[in-house]
N, C-alpha and C. Protein backbone atom coordinates (compact mmCIF):
# COMPACT_ATOMS: atom_id res chain seq x y z
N UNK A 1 108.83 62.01 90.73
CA UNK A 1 107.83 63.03 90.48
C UNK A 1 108.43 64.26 89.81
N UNK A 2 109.49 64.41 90.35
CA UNK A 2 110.42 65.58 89.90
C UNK A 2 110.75 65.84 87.84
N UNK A 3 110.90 64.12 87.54
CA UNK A 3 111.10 64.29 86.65
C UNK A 3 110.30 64.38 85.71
N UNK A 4 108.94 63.92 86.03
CA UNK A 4 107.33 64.21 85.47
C UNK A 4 107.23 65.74 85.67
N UNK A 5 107.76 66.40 85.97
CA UNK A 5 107.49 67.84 85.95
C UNK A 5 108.46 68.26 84.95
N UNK A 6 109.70 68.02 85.54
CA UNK A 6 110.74 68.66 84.14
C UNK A 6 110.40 68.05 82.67
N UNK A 7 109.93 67.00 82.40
CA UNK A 7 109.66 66.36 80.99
C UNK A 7 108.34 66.98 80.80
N UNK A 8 107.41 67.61 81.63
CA UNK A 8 105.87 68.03 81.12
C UNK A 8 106.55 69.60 80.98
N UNK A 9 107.19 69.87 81.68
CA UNK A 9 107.68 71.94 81.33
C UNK A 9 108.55 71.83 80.06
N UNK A 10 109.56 70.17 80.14
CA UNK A 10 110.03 70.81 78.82
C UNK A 10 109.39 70.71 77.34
N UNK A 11 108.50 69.98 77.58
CA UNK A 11 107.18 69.90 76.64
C UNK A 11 106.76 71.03 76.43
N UNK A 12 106.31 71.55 77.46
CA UNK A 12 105.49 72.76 77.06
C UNK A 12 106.04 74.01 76.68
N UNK A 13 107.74 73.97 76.76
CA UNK A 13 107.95 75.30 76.44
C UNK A 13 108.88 74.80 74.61
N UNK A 14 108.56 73.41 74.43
CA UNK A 14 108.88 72.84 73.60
C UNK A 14 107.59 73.96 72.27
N UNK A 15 106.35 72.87 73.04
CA UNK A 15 105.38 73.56 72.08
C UNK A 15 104.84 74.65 72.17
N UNK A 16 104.84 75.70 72.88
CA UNK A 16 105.42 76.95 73.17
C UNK A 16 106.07 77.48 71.90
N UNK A 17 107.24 76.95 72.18
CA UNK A 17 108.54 77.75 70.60
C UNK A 17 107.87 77.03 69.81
N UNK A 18 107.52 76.57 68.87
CA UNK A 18 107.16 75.58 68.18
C UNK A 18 105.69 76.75 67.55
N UNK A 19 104.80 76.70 68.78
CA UNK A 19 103.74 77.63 68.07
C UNK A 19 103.93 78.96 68.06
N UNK A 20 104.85 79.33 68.47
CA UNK A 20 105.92 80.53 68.71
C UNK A 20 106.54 81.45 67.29
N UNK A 21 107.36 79.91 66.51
CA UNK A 21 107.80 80.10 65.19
C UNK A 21 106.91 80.55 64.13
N UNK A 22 105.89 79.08 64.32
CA UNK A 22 104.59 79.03 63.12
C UNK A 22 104.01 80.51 62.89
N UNK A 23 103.61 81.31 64.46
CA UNK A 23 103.06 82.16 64.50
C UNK A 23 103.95 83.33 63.63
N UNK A 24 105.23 83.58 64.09
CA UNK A 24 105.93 84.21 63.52
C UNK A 24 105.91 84.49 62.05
N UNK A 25 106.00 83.26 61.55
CA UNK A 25 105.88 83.01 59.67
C UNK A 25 104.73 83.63 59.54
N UNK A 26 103.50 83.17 60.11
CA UNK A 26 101.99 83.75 59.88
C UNK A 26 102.18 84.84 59.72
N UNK A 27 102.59 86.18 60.77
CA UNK A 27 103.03 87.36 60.79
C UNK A 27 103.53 87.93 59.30
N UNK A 28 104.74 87.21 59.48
CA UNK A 28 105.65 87.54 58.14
C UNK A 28 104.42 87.45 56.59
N UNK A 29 104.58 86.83 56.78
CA UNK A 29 103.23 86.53 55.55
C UNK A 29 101.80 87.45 55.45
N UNK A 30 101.45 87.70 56.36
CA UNK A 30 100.38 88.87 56.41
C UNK A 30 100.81 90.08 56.44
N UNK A 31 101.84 89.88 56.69
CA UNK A 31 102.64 91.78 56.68
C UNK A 31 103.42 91.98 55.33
N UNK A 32 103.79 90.77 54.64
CA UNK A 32 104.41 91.22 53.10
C UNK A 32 103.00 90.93 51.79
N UNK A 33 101.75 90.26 52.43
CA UNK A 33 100.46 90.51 51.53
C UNK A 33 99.97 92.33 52.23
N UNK A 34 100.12 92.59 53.10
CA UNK A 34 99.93 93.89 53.12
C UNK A 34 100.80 94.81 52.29
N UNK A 35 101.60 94.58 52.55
CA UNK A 35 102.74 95.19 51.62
C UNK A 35 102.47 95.24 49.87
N UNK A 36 101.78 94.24 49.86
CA UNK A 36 101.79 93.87 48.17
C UNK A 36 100.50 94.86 48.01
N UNK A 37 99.30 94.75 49.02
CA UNK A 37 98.31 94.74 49.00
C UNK A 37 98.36 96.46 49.04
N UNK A 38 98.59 97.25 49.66
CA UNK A 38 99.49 98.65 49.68
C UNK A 38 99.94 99.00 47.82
N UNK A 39 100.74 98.59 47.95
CA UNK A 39 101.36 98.76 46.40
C UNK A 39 101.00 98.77 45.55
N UNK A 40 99.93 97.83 45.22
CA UNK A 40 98.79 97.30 44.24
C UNK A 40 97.71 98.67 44.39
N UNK A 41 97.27 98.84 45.84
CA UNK A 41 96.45 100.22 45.90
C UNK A 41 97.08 101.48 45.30
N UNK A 42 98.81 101.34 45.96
CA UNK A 42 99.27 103.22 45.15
C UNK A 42 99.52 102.51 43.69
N UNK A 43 99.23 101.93 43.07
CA UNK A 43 99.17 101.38 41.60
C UNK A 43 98.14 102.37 40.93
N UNK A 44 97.26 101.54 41.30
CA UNK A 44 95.70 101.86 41.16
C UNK A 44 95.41 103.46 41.11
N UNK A 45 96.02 104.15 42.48
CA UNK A 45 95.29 105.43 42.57
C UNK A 45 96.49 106.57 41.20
N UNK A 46 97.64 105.81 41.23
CA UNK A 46 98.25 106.69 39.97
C UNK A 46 97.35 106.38 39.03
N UNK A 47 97.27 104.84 38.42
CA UNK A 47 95.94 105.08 37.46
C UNK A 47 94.75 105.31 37.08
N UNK A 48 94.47 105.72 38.18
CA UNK A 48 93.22 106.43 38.60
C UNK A 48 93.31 108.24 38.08
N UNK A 49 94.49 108.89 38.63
CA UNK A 49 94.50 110.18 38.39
C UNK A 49 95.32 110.11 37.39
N UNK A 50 95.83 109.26 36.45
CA UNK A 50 96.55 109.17 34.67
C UNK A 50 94.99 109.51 34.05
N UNK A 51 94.36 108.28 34.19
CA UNK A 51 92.62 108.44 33.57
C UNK A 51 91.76 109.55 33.62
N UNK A 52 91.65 109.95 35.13
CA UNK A 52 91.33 111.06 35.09
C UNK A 52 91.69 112.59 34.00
N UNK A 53 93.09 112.59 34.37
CA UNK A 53 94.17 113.69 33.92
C UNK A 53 93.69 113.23 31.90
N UNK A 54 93.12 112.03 31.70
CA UNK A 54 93.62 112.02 29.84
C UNK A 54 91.93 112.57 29.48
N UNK A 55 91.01 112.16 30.92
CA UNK A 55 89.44 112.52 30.67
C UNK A 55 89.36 114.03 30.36
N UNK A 56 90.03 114.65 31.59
CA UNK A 56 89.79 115.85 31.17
C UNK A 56 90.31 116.28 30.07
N UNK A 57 91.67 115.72 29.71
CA UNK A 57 91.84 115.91 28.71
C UNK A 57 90.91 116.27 27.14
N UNK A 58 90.88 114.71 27.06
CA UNK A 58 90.09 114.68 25.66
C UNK A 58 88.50 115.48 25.75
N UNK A 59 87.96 115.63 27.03
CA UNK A 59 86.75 116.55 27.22
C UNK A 59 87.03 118.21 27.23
N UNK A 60 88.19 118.81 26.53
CA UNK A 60 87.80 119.94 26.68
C UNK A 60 87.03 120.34 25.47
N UNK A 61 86.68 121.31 25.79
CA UNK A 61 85.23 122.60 25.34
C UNK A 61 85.80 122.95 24.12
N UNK A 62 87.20 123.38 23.93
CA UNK A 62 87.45 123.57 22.30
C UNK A 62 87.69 122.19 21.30
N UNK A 63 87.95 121.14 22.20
CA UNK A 63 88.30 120.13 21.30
C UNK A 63 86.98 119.55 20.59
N UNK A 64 86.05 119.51 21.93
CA UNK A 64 84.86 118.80 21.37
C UNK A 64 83.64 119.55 20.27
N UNK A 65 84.22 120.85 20.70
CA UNK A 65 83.65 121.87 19.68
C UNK A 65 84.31 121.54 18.10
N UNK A 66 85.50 121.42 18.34
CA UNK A 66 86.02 121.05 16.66
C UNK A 66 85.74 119.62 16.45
N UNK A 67 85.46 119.29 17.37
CA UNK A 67 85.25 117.45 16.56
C UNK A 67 83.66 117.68 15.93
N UNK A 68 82.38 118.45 16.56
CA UNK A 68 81.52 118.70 16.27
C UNK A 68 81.65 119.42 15.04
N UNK A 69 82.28 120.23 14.56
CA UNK A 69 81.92 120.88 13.39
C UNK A 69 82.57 119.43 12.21
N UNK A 70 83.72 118.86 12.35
CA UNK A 70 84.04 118.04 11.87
C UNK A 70 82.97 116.73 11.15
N UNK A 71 82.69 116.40 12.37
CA UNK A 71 81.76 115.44 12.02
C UNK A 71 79.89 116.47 12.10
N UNK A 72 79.80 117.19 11.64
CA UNK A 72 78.64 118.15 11.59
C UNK A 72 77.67 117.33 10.28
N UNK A 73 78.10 116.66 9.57
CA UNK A 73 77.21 115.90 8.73
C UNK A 73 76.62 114.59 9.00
N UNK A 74 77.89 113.92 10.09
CA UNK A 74 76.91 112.56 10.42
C UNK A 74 76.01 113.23 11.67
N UNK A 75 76.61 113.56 12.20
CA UNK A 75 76.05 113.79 13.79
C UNK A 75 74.86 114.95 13.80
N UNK A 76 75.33 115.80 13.62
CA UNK A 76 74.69 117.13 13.48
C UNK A 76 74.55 118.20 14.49
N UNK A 77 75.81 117.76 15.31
CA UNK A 77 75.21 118.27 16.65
C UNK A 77 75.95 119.74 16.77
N UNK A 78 75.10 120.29 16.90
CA UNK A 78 75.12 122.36 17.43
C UNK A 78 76.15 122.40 18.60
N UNK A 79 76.73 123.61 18.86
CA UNK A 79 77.79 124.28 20.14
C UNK A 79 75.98 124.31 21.10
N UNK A 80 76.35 124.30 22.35
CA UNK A 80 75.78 124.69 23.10
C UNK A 80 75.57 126.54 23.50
N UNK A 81 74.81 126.97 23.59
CA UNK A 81 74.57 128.14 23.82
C UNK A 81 73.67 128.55 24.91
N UNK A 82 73.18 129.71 25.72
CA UNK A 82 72.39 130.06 26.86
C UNK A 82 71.23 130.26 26.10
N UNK A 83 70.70 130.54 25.33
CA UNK A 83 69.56 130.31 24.47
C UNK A 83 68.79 128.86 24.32
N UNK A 84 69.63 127.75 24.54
CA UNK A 84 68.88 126.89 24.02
C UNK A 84 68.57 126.33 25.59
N UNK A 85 68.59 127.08 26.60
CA UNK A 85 68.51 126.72 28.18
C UNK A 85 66.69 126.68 28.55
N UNK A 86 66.19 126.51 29.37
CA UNK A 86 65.00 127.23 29.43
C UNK A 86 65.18 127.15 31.09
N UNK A 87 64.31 127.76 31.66
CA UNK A 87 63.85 128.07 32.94
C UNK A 87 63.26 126.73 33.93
N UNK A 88 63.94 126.78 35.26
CA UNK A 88 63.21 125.70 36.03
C UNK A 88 61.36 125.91 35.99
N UNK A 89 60.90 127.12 35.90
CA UNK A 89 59.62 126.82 36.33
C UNK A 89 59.22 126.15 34.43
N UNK A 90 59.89 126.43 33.48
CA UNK A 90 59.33 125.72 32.65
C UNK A 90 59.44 123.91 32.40
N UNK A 91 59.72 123.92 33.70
CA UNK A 91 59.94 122.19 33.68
C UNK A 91 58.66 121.51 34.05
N UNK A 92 58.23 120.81 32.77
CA UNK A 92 56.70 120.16 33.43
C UNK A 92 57.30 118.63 34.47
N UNK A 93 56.71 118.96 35.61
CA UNK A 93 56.86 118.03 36.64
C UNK A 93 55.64 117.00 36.52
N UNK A 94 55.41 115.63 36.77
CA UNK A 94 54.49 114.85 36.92
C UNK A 94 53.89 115.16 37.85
N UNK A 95 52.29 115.13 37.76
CA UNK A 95 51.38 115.73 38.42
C UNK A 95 51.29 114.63 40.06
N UNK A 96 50.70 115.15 40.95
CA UNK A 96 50.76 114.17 42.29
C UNK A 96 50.04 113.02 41.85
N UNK A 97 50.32 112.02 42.66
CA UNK A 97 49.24 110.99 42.55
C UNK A 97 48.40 111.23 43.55
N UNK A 98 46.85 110.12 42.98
CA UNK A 98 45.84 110.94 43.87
C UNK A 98 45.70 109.66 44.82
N UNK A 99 44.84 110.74 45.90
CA UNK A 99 45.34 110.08 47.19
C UNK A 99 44.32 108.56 47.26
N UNK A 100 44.30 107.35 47.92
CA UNK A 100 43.63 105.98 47.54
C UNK A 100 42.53 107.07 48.50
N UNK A 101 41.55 106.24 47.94
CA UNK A 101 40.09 105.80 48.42
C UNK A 101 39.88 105.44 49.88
N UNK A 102 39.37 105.75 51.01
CA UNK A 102 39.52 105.46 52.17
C UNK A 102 38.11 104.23 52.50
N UNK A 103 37.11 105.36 52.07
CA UNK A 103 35.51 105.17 52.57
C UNK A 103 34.67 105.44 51.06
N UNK A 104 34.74 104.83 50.08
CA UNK A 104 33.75 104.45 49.17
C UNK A 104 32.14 105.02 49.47
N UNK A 105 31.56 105.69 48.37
CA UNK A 105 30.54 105.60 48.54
C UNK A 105 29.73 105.15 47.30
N UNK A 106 28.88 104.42 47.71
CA UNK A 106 28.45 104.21 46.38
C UNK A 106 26.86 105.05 46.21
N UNK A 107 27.20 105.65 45.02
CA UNK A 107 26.44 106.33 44.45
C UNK A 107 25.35 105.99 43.50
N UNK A 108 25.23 104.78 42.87
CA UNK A 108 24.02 103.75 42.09
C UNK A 108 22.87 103.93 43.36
N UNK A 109 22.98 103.67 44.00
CA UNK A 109 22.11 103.10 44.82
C UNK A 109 21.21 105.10 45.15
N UNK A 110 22.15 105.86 45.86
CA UNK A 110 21.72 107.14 45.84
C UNK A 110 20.95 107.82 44.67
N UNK A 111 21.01 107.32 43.29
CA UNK A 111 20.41 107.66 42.19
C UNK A 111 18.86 107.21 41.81
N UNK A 112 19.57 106.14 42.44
CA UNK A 112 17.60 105.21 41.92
C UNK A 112 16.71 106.29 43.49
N UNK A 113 17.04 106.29 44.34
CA UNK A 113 16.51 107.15 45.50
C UNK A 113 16.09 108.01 45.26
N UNK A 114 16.90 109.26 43.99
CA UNK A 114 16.20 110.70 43.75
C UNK A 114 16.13 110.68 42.78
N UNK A 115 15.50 109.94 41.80
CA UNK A 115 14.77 109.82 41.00
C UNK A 115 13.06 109.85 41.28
N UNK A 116 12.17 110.56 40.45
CA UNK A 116 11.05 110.60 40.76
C UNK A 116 10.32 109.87 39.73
């Protein structure tokens, strides 16, 4: 009986280490795709603020002003000025919609009535 116990414990601490290792590798492997996965992100966010940094760039206010006078014959497009602004209350807003119909009345019928 004795030895049905030592051959079933050493089994089990057999497969024990065994799923022990596997697990280990698993580990290893999800912690160097994090790693990659990390890296790949601070990738990204430098080229994120390169893009940014060349946007603002090429959008400044004197550049795009001289590209406008430049191309002023195909395009035609004017500097912006506070003159050509207008006022919120001059903003025509779409009027409400009107409210549905609840209780109908019909009115044909009321006509032939007061008629004389």
């Amino acid at each position: 009986m004795r030895a049905v116990l030592y051959i079933l414990t050493t089994l089990a601490v057999i497969g024990l280490a065994f799923w022990a290792y596997r697990e280990n590798y698993a580990t290893q492997a999800a912690l160097a795709e994090t790693r990659e996965l990390r890296q790949d992100i601070r990738t990204s966010h430098e080229r994120l603020a390169v893009l940014r940094a060349e946007w603002a760039y090429l959008n400044r206010p004197d550049r795009l002003r001289d590209l406008a006078e430049i191309n002023f014959d195909r395009l035609g497009l004017l500097d912006l000025r506070a003159e050509q602004f207008g006022l919120v209350g001059q903003v025509a807003y779409p009027p409400d919609p009107l409210l549905p119909i609840t209780n109908p009345v019909d009115v044909a019928h009321l006509e032939e009535e007061t008629r004389p």
